[in-house]
N, C-alpha and C. Protein backbone atom coordinates (compact mmCIF):
# COMPACT_ATOMS: atom_id res chain seq x y z
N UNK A 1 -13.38 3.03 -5.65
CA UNK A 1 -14.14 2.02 -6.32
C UNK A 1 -15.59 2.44 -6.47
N UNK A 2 -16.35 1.74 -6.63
CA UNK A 2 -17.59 1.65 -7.45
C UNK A 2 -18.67 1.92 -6.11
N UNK A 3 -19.34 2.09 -6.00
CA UNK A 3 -20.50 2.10 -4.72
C UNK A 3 -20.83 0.55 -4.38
N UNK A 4 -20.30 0.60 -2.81
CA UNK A 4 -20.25 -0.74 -2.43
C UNK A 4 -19.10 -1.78 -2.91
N UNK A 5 -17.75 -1.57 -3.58
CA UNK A 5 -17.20 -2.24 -4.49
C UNK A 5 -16.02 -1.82 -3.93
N UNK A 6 -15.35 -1.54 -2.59
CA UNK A 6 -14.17 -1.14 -2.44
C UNK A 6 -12.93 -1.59 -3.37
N UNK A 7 -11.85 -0.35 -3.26
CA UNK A 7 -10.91 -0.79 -4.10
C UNK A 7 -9.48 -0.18 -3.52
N UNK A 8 -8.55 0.04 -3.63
CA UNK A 8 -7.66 0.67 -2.63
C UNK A 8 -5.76 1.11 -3.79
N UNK A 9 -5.57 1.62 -3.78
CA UNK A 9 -3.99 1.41 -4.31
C UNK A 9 -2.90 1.68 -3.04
N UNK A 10 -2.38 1.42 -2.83
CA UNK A 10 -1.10 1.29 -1.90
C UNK A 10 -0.05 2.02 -2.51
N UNK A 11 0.50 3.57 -1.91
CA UNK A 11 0.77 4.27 -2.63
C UNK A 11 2.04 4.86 -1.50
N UNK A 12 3.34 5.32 -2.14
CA UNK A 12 4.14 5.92 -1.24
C UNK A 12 3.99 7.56 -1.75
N UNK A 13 4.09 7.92 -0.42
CA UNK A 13 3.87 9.36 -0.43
C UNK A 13 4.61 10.57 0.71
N UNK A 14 4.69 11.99 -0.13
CA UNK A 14 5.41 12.24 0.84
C UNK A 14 4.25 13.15 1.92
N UNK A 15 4.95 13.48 3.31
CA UNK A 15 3.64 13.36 4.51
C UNK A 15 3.45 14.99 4.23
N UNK A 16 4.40 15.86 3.43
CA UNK A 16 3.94 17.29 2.73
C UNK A 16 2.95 17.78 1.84
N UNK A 17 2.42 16.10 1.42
CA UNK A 17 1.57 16.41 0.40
C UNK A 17 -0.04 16.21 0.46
N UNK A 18 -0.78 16.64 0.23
CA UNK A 18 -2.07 16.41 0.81
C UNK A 18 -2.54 14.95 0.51
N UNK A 19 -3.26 14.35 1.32
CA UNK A 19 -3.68 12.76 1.26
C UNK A 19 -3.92 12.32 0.28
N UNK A 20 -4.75 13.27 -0.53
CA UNK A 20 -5.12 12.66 -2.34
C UNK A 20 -4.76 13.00 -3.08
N UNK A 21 -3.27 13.83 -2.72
CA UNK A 21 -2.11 14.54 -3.63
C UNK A 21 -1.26 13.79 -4.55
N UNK A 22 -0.16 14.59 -4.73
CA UNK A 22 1.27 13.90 -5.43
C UNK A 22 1.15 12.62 -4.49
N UNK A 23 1.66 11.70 -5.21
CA UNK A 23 2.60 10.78 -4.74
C UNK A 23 3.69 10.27 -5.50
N UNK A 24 4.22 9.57 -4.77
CA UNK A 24 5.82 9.18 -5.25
C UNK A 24 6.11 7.91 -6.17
N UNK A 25 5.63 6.89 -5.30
CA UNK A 25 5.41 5.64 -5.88
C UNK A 25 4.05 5.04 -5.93
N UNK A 26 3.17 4.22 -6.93
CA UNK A 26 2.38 2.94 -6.39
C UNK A 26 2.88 1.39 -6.39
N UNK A 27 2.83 1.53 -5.07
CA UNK A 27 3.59 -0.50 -4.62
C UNK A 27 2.69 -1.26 -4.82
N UNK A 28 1.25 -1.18 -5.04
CA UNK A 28 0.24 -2.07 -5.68
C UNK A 28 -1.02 -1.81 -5.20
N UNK A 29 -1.68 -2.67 -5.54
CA UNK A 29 -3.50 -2.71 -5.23
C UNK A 29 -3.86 -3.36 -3.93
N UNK A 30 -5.26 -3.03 -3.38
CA UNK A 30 -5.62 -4.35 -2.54
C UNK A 30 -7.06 -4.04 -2.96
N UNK A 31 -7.54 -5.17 -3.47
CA UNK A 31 -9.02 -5.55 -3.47
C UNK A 31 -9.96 -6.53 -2.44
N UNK A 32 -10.30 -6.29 -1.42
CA UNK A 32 -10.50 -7.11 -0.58
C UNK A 32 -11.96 -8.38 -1.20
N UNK A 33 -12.33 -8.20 -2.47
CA UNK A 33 -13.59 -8.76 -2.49
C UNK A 33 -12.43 -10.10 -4.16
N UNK A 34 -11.39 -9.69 -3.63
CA UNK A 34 -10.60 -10.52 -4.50
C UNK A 34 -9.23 -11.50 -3.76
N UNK A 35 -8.10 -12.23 -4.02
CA UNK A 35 -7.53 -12.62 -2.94
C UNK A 35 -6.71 -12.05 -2.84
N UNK A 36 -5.60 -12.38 -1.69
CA UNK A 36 -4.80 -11.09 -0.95
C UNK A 36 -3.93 -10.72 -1.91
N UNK A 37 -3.18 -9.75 -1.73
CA UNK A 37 -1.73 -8.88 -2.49
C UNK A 37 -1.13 -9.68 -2.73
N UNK A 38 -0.54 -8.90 -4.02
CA UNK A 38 0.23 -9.88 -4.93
C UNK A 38 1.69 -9.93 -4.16
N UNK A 39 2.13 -10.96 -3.94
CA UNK A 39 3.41 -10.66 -2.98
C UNK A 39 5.00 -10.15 -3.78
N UNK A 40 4.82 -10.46 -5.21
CA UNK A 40 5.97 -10.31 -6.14
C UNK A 40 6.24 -8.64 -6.33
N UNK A 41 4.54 -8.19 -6.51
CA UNK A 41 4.37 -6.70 -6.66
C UNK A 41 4.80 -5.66 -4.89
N UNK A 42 5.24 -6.47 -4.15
CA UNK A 42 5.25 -5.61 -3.08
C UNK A 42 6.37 -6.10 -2.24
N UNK A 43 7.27 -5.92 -3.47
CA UNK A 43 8.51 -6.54 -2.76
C UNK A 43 9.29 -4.97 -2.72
N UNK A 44 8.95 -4.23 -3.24
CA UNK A 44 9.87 -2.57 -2.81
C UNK A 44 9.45 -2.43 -1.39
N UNK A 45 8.12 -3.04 -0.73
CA UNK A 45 7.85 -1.95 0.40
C UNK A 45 8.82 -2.27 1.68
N UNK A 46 9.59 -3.17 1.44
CA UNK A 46 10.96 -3.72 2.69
C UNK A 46 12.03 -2.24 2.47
N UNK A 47 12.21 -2.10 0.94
CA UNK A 47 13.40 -1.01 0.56
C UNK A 47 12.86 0.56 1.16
N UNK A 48 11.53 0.77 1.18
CA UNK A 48 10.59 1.88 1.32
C UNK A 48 11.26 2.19 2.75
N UNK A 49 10.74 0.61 3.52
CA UNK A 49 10.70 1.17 5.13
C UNK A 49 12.20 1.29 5.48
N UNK A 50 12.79 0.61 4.97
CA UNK A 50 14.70 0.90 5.20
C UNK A 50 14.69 2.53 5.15
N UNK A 51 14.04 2.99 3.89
CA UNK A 51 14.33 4.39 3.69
C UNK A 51 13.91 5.10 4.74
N UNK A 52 13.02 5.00 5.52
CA UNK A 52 12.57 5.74 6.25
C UNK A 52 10.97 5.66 6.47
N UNK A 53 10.20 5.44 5.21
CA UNK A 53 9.12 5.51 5.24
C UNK A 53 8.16 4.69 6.39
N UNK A 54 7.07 4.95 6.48
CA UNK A 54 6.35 4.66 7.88
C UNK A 54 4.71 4.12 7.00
N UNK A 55 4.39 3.07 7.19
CA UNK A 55 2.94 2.79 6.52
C UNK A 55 2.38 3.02 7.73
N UNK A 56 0.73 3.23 7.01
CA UNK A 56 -0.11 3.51 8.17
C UNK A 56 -0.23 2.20 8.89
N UNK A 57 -0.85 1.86 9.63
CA UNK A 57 -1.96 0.97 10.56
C UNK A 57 -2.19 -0.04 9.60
N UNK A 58 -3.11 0.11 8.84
CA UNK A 58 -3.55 -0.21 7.84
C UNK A 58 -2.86 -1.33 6.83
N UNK A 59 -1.84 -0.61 6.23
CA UNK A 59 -0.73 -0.98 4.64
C UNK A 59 -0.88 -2.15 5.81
N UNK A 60 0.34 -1.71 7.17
CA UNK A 60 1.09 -2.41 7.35
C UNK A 60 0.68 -3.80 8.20
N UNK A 61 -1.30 -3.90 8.40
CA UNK A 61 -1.92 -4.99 8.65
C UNK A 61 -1.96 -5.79 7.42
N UNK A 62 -1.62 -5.08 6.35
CA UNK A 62 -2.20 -5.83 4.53
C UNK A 62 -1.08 -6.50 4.62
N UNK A 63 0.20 -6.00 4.59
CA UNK A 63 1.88 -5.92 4.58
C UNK A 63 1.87 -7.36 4.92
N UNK A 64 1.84 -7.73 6.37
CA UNK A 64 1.93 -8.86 7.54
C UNK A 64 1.22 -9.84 6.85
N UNK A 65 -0.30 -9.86 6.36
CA UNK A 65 -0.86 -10.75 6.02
C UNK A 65 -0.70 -11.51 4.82
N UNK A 66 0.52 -10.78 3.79
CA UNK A 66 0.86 -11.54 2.92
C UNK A 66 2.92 -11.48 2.90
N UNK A 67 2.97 -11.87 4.11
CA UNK A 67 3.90 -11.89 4.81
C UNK A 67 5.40 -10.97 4.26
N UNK A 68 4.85 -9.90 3.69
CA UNK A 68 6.11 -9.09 3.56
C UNK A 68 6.87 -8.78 4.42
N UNK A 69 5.96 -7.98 5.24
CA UNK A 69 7.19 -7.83 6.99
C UNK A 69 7.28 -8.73 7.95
């Protein structure tokens, strides 16, 4: 984002690829200076973690708070 203007995408990725690399999927945005995640847009990330996938710390405090997991 912008200086001072955080902005974030929520992105699946594989852990081979460098942090600001390829990725696989984007499961959505989070703008914190806007209201929380869209909950319709982040309905894959239940199918994600079945697969295997692991969110950081982070996703998976965003995740909880708009009660996906």
């Amino acid at each position: 984002g912008a200086k001072k203007s955080p902005f974030y995408r929520i992105v699946v990725a594989d852990s081979r690829f460098p942090r600001d690399g390829r990725f696989i999927e984007e499961i959505g945005t989070y703008n914190p200076a806007s209201p929380p995640l869209d909950q319709d847009r982040h309905r894959a990330c239940p199918a994600w973690i079945k697969s295997g996938a692991q969110p950081t710390d982070t996703v998976r405090a965003l995740l909880k708070k708009v009660e996906v997991l």
